[in-house]
Protein backbone atom coordinates (compact mmCIF):
# COMPACT_ATOMS: atom_id res chain seq x y z
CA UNK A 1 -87.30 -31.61 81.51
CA UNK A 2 -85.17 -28.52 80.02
CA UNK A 3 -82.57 -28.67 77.62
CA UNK A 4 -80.61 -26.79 79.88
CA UNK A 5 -81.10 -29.88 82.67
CA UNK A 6 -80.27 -32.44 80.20
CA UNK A 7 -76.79 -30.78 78.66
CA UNK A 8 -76.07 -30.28 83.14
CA UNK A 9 -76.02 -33.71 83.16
CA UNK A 10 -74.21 -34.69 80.39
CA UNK A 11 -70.99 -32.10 81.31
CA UNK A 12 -71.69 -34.00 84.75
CA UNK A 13 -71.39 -37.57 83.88
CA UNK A 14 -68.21 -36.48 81.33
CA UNK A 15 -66.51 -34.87 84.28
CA UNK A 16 -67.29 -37.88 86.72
CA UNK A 17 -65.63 -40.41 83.98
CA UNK A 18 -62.48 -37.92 83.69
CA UNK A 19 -62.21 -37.80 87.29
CA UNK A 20 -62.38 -41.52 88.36
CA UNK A 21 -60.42 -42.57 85.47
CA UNK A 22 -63.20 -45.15 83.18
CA UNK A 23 -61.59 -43.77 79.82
CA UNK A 24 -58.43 -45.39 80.72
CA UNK A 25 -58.01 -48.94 79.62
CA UNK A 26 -56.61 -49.54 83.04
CA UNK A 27 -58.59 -48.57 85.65
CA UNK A 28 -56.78 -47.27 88.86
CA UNK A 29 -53.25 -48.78 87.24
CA UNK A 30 -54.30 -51.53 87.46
CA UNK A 31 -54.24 -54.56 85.06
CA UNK A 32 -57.92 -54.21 83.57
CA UNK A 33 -60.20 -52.20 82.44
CA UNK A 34 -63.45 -50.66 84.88
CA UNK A 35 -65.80 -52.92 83.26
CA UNK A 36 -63.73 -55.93 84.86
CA UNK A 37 -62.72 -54.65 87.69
CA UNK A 38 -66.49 -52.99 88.60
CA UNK A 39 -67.73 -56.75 88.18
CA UNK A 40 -65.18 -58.24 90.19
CA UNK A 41 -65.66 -55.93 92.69
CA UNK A 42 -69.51 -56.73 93.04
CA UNK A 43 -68.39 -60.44 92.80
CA UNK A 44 -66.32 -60.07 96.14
CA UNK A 45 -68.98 -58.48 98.01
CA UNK A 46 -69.64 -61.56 99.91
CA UNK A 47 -69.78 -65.30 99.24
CA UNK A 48 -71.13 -67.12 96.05
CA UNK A 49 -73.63 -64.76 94.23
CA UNK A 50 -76.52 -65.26 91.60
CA UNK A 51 -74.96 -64.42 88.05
CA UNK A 52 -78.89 -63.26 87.48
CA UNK A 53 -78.56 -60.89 90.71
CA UNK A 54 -74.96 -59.70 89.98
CA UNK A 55 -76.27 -59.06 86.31
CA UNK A 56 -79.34 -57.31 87.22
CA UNK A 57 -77.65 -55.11 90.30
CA UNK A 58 -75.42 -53.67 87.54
CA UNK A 59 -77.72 -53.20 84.69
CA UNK A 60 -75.43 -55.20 81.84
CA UNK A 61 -77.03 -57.66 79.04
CA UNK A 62 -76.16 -61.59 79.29
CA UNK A 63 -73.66 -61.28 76.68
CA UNK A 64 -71.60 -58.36 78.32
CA UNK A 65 -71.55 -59.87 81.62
CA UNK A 66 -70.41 -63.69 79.74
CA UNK A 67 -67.54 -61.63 78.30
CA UNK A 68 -65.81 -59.58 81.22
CA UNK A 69 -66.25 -62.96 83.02
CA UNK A 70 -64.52 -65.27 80.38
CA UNK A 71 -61.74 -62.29 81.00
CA UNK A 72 -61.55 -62.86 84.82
CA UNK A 73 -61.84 -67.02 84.61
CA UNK A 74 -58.91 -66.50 82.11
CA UNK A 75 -56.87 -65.19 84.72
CA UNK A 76 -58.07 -66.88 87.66
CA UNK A 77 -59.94 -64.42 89.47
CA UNK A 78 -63.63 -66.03 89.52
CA UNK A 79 -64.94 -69.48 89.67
CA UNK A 80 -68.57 -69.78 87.81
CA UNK A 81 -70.60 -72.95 88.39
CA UNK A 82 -73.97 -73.94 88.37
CA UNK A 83 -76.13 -73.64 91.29
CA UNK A 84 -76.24 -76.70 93.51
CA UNK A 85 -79.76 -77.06 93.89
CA UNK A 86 -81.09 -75.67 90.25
CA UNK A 87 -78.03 -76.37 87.50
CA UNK A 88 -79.93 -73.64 85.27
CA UNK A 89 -78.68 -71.32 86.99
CA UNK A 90 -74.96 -70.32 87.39
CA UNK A 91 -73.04 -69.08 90.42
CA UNK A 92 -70.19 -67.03 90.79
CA UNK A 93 -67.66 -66.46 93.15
CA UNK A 94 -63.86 -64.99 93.62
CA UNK A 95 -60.87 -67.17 93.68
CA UNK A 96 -58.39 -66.71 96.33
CA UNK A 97 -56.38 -64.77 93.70
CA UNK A 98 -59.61 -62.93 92.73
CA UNK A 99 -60.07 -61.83 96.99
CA UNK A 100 -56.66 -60.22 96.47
CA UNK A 101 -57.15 -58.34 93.88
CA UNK A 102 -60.93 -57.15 94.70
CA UNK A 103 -58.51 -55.56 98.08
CA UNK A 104 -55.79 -54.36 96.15
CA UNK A 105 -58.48 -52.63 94.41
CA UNK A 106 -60.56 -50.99 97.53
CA UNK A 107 -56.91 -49.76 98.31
CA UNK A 108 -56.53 -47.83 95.09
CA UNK A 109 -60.35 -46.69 95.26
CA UNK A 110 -59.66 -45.31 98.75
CA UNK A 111 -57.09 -43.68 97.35
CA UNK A 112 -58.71 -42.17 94.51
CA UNK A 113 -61.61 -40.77 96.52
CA UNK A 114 -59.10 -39.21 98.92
CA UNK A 115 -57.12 -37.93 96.00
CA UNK A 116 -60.68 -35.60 95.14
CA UNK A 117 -60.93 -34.52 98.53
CA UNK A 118 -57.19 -33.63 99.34
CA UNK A 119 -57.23 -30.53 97.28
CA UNK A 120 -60.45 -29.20 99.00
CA UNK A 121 -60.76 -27.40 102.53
CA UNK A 122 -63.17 -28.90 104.95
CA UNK A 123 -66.44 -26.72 103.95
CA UNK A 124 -65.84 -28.36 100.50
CA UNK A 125 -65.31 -31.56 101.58
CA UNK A 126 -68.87 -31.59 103.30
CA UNK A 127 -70.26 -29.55 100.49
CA UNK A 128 -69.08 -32.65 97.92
CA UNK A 129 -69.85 -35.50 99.84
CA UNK A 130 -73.01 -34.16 101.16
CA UNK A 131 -73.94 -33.10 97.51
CA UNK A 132 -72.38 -36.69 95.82
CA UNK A 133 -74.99 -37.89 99.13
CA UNK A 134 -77.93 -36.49 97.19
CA UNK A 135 -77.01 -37.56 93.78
CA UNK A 136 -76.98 -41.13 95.01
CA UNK A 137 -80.07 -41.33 96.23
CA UNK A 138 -81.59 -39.56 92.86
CA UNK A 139 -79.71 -41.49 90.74
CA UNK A 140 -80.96 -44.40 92.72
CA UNK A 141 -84.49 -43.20 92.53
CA UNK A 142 -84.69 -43.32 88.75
CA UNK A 143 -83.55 -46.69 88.32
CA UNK A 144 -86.51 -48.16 90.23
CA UNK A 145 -88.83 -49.67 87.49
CA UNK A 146 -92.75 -49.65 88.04
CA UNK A 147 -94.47 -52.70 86.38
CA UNK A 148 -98.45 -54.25 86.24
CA UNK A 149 -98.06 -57.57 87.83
CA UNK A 150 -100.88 -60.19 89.08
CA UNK A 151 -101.57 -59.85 93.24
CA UNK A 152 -100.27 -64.05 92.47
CA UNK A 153 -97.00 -63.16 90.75
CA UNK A 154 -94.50 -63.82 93.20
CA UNK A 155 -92.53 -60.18 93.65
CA UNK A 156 -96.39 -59.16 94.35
CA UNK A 157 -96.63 -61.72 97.43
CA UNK A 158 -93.60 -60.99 98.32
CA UNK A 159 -94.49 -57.38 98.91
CA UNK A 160 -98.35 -57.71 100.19
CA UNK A 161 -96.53 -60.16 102.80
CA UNK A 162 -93.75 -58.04 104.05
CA UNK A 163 -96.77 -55.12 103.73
CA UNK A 164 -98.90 -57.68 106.17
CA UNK A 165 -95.86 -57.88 108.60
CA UNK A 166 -95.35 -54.48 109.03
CA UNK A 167 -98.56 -53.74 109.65
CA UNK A 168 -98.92 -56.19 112.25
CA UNK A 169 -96.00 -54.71 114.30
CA UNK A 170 -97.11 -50.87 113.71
CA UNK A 171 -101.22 -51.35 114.61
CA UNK A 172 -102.62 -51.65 118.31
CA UNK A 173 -103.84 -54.55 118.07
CA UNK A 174 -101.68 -56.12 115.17
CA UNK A 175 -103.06 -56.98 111.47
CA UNK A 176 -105.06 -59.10 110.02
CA UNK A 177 -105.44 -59.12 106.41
CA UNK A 178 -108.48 -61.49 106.66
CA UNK A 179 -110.48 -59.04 108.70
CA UNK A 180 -109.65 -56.31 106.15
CA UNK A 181 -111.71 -55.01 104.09
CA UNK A 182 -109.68 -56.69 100.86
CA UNK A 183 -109.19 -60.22 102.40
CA UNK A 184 -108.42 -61.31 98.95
CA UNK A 185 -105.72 -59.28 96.86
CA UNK A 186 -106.64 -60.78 93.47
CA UNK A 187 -109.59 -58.33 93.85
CA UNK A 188 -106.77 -56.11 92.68
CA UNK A 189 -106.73 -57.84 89.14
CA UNK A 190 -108.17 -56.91 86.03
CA UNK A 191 -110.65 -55.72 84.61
CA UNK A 192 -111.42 -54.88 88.81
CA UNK A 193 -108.15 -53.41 89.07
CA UNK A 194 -104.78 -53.33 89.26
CA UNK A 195 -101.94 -54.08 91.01
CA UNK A 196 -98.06 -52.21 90.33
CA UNK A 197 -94.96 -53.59 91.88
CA UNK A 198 -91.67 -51.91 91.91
CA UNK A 199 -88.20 -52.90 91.71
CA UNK A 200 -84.71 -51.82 92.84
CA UNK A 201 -82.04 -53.69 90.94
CA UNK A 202 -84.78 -56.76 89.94
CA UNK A 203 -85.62 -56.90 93.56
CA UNK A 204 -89.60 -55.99 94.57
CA UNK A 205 -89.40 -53.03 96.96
CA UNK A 206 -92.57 -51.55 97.10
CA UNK A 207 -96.64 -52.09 95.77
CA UNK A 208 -99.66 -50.37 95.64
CA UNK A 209 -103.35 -50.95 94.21
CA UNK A 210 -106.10 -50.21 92.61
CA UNK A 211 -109.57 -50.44 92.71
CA UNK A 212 -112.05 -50.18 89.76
CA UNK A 213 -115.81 -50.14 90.48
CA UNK A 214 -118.21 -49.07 87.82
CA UNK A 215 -120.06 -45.61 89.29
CA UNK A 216 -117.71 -44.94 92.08
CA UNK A 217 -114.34 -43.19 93.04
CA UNK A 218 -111.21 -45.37 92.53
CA UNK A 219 -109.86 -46.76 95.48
CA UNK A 220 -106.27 -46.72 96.56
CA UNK A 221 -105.26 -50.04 98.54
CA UNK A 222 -101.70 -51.72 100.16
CA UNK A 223 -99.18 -48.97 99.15
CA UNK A 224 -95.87 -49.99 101.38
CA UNK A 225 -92.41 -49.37 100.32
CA UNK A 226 -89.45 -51.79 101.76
CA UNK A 227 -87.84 -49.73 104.79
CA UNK A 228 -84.45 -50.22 102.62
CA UNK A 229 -85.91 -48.17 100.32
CA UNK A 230 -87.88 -45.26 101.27
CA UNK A 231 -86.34 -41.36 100.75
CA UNK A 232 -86.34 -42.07 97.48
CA UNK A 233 -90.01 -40.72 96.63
CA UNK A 234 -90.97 -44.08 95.51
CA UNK A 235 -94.78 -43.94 97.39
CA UNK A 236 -95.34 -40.73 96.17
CA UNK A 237 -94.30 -42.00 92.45
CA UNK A 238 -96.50 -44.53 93.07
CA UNK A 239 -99.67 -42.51 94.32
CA UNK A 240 -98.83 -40.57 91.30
CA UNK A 241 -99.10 -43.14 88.66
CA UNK A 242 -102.05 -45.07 90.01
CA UNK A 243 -103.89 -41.40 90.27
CA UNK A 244 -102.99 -41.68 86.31
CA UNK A 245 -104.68 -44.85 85.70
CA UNK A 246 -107.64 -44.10 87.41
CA UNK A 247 -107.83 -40.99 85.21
CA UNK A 248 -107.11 -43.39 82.47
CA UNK A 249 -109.97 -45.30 83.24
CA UNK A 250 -112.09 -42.59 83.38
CA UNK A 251 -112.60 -42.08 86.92
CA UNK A 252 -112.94 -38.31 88.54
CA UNK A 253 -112.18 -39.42 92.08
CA UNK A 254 -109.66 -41.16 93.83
CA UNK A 255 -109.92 -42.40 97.66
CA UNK A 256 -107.98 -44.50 100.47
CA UNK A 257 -108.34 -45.09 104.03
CA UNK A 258 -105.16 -44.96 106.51
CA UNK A 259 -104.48 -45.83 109.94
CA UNK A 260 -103.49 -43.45 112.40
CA UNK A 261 -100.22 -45.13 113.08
CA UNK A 262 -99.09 -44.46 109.60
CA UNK A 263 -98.43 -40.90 110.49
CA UNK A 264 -95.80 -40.91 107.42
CA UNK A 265 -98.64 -41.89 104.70
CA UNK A 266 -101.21 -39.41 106.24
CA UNK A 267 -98.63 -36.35 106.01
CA UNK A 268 -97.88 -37.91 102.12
CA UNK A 269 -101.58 -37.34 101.46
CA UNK A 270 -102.30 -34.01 102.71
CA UNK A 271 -99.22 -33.06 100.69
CA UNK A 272 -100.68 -34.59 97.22
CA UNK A 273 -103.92 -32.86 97.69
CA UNK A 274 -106.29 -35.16 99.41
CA UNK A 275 -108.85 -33.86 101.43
CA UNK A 276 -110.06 -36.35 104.95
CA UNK A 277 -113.68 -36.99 104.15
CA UNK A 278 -116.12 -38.46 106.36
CA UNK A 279 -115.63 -42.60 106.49
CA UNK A 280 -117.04 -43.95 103.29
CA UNK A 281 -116.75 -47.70 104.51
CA UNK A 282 -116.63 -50.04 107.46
CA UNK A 283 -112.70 -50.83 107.23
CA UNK A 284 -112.18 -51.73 110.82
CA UNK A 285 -108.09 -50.92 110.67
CA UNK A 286 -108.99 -47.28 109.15
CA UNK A 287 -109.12 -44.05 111.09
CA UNK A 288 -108.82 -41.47 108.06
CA UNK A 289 -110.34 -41.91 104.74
CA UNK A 290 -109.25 -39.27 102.35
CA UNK A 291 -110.48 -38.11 98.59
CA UNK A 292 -108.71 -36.48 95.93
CA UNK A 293 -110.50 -34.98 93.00
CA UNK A 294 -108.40 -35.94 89.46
């Protein structure tokens, strides 16, 4: 990155707090400040809520989130108890005074976000929204976190089954992962491989791995991104980094088969420089195997 990118986003983030009011120790006129009512708005998005998910789907520490909700128990807005089933972990969820104010603040947000539009003609209207559009989904992009898990770790089941499922309703045929080629994921473990999960928000949405074999190309296997989730370049980030590790481990040559109903995957690597090669095993579901040199 530039110096020149990094000071762009710094006069951007200064002008987006000016213009939505988070200097001002109450946000929208109302009776708190955005920390409080950002948290109670997440809280009333539906029913009794996780404090781990609500935590982790706004990026605050433990102690920030106990605070701003001491603040809204003080004045009756949320109700935090421990889960029913599992009294480690707490719950929270809006009071009936809480619903009103989570509305009374959508109201004043609606009317903030028409109050940056007003001044604008149409053609700018579409130019900001489609631009604030693209920002979103970058922004979004960057917070997904890539981590080394085991194929037994639980986000990593949870992904190589929803990868299964998929599969079964795209292929002629369906999907079998027993008739694959890599029946048994923990292949995909060290020192034989590897195996990266990634998460939106602390949720798994999206896996790939790799294969180490002494005297022969890495090997590329199960990269699926969660449907919720693609557009934001997360299989190419993650073609990317496992083509680094292979380097890492010293290999020259990466490779992965596809099936032809992945049309999507095939296009993503033709664009990162893999060349189709003749078939270099038996993998009954494959009907392109592709090389890239590294």
């Amino acid at each position: 990155m530039t110096k020149e990118q990094v000071e762009q986003v710094r006069r951007f983030n200064r002008t987006v707090a000016e213009r939505v009011g988070v200097l001002h120790d109450r946000y929208l006129g109302g009776a708190r400040p955005y920390g409080q009512a950002r948290l109670l708005w997440q809280i009333g998005d539906g029913g009794t809520h996780d404090l781990r998910g609500v935590r982790e789907r706004l990026g605050l520490d433990s102690g920030y989130v106990s605070r701003l909700l001491r603040a809204l128990e003080r004045d009756g807005l949320v109700t935090v108890e421990p889960h029913p089933d599992d009294r480690r972990v707490r719950t929270v969820r809006l009071t009936e005074a809480g619903g009103r104010e989570r509305a009374l603040l959508d109201d004043r947000s609606d009317a903030l976000a028409a109050s940056l539009l007003d001044p604008l003609d149409a053609r700018q209207r579409e130019r900001l929204t489609s631009a604030m559009a693209e920002v979103e989904r970058l922004l979004t992009a960057s917070t997904v976190h890539l981590e080394e898990l085991d194929p037994d770790h639980p986000d990593a089941a949870h992904c190589l089954r929803s990868y299964a499922a998929e599969l079964r309703e795209l292929f002629d045929g369906g999907f079998d992962p027993a008739h694959s080629l890599l029946p048994d994921p923990r292949e995909l473990r060290a020192p034989r491989g590897l195996f990266l999960v990634a998460r939106l928000h602390g949720e798994p949405v999206g896996c790939a791995g790799l294969k180490l074999s002494a005297g022969a190309p890495a090997e590329i296997k199960r990269l699926w991104v969660s449907p919720r989730s693609r557009g934001l370049g997360l299989a190419r980030r993650l073609l990317s980094e496992l083509e680094a590790r292979a380097a890492r481990h010293g290999s020259d040559r990466v490779r992965l088969d596809t099936n032809k109903a992945l049309t999507a995957a095939t296009r993503l690597y033709r664009d990162s420089g893999y060349t189709e090669v003749a078939a270099f095993n038996d993998e009954p579901y494959a009907h392109h195997w592709f090389e890239k040199p590294l």
